[in-house]
C-alpha atoms as a PDB file:
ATOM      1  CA  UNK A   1      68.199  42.967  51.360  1.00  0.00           C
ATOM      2  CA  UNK A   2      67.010  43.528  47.955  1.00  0.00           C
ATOM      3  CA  UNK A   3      69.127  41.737  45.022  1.00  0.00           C
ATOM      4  CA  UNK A   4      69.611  43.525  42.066  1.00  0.00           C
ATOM      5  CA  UNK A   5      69.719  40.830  38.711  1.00  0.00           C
ATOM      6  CA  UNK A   6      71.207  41.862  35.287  1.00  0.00           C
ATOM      7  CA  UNK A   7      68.335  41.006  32.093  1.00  0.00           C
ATOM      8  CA  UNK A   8      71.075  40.724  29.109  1.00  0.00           C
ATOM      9  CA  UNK A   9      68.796  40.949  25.983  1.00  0.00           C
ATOM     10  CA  UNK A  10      70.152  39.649  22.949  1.00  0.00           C
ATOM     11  CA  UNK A  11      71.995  42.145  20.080  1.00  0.00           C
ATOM     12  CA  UNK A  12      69.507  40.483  17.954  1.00  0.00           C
ATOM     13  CA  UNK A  13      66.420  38.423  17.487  1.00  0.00           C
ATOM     14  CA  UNK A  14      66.880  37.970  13.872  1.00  0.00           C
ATOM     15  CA  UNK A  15      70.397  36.303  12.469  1.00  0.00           C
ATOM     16  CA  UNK A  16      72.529  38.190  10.663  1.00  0.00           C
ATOM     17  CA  UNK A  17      71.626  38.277   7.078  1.00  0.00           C
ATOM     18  CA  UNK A  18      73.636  36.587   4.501  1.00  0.00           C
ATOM     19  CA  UNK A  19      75.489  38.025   1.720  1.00  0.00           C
ATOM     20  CA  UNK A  20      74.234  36.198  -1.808  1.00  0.00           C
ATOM     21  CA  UNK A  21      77.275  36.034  -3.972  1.00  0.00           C
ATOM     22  CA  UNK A  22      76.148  36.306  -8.021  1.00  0.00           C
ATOM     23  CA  UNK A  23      76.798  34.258 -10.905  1.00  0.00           C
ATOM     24  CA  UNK A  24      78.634  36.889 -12.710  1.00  0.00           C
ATOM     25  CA  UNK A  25      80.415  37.585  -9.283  1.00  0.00           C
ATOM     26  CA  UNK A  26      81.217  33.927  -8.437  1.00  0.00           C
ATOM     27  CA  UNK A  27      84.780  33.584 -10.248  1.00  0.00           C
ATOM     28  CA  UNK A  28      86.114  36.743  -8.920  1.00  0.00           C
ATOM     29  CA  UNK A  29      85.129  35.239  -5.628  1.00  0.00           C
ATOM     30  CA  UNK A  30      86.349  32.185  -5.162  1.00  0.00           C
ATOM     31  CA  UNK A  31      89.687  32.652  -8.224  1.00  0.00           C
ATOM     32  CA  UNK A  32      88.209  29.973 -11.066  1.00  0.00           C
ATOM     33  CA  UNK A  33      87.607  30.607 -14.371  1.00  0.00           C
ATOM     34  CA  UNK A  34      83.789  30.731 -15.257  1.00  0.00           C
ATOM     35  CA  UNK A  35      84.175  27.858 -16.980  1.00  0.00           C
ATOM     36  CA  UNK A  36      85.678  25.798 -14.820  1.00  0.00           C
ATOM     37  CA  UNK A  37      82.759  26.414 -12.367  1.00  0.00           C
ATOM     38  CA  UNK A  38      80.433  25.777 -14.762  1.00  0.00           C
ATOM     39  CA  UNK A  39      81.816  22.106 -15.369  1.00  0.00           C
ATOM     40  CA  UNK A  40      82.393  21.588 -11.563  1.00  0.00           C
ATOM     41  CA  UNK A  41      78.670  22.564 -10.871  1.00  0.00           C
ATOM     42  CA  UNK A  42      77.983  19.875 -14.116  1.00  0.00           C
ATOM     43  CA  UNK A  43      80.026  17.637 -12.216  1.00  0.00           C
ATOM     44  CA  UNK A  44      78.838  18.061  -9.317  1.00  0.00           C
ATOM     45  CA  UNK A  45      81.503  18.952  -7.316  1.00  0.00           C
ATOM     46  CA  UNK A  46      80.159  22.564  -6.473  1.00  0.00           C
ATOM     47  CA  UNK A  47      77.964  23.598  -4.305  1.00  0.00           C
ATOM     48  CA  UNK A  48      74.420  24.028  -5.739  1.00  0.00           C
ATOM     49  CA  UNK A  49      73.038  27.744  -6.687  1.00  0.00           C
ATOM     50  CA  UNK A  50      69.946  29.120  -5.338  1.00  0.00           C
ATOM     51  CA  UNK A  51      67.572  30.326  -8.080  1.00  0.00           C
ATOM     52  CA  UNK A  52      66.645  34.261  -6.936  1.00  0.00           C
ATOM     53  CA  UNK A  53      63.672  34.153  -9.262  1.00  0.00           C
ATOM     54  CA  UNK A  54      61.729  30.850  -8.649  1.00  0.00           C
ATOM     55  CA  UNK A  55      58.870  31.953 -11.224  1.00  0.00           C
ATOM     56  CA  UNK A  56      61.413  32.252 -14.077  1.00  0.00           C
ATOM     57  CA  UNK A  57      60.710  30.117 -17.262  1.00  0.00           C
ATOM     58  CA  UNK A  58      63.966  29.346 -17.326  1.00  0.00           C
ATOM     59  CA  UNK A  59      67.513  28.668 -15.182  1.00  0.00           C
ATOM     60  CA  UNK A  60      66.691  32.821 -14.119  1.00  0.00           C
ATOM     61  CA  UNK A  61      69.213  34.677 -11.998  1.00  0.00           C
ATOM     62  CA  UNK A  62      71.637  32.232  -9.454  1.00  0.00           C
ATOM     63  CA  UNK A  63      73.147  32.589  -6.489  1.00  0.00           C
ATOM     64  CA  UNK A  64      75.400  31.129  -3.661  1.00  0.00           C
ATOM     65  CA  UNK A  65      75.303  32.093   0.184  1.00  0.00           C
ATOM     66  CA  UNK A  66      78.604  33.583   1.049  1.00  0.00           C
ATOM     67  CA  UNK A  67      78.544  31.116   4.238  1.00  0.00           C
ATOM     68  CA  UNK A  68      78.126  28.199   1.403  1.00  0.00           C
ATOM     69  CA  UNK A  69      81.199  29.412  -0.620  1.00  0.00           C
ATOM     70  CA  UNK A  70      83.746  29.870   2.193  1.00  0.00           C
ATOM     71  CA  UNK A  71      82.429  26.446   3.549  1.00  0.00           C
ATOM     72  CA  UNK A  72      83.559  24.835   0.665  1.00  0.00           C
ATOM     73  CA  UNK A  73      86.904  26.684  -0.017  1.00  0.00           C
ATOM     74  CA  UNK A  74      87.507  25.183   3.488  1.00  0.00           C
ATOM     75  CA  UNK A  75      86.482  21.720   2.659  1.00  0.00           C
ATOM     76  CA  UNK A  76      88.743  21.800  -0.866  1.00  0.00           C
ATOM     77  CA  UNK A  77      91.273  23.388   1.223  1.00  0.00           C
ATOM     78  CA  UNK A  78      91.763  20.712   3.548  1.00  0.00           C
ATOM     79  CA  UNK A  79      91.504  18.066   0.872  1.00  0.00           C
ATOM     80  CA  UNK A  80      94.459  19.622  -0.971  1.00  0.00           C
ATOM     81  CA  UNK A  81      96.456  19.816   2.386  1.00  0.00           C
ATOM     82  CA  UNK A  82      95.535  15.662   2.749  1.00  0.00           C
ATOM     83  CA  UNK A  83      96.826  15.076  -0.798  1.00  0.00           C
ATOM     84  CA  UNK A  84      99.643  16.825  -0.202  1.00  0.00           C
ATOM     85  CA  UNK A  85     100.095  15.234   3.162  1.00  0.00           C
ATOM     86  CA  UNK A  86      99.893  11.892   1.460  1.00  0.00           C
ATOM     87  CA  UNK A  87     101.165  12.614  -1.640  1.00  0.00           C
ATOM     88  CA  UNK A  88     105.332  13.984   0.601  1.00  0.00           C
ATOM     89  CA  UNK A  89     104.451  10.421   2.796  1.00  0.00           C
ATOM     90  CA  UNK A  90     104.295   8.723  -0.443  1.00  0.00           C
ATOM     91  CA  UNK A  91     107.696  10.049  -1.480  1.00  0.00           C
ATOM     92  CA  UNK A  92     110.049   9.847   1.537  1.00  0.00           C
ATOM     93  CA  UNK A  93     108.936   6.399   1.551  1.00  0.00           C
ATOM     94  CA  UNK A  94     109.966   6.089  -1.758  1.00  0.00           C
ATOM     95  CA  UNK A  95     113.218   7.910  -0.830  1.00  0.00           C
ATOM     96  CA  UNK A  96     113.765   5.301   2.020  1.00  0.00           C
ATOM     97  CA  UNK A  97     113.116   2.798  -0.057  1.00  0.00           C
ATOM     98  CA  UNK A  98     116.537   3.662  -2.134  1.00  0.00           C
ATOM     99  CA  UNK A  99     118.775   3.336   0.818  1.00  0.00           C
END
């Protein structure tokens, strides 16, 4: 009896490229003022850029991997949500403190 087996080749060999989100683009993107990015990326507390045009003299042309973006809306989303969670635990005990 002759067995018949399935080869499943993958969609793709490559990954899926990803989309490279602008300087000019970023505050539409991710709802900040362009100046607000620019001091959290002073501060450090945005993700790095990727310079598109290593050879340039100077900063040249930046920009962000989508992938890098939403990872960090996630991570500043769930920080807000633990503030928040801490910030209402804070104040019932506050409010039971009263009784």
């Amino acid at each position: 009896m002759v067995r018949e087996t399935k080869v499943t080749e993958p969609a793709s060999t490559y990954p899926r490229p990803q989309k490279i989100i602008r300087r000019k683009d970023l505050p539409q993107y991710v709802g900040l003022h362009r100046s607000v990015i620019i001091e959290m990326i002073q501060a450090g507390t945005f993700p790095p850029g990727i310079r598109l045009n290593p050879s340039a003299k100077h900063s040249g042309a930046l920009g962000w991997l989508e992938s890098t973006i939403h990872q960090w809306q996630q991570e500043r989303a769930r920080a807000v949500e633990e503030e928040m969670r801490l910030k209402n635990r804070k104040l019932k005990k506050t409010w039971f403190d009263k009784i």
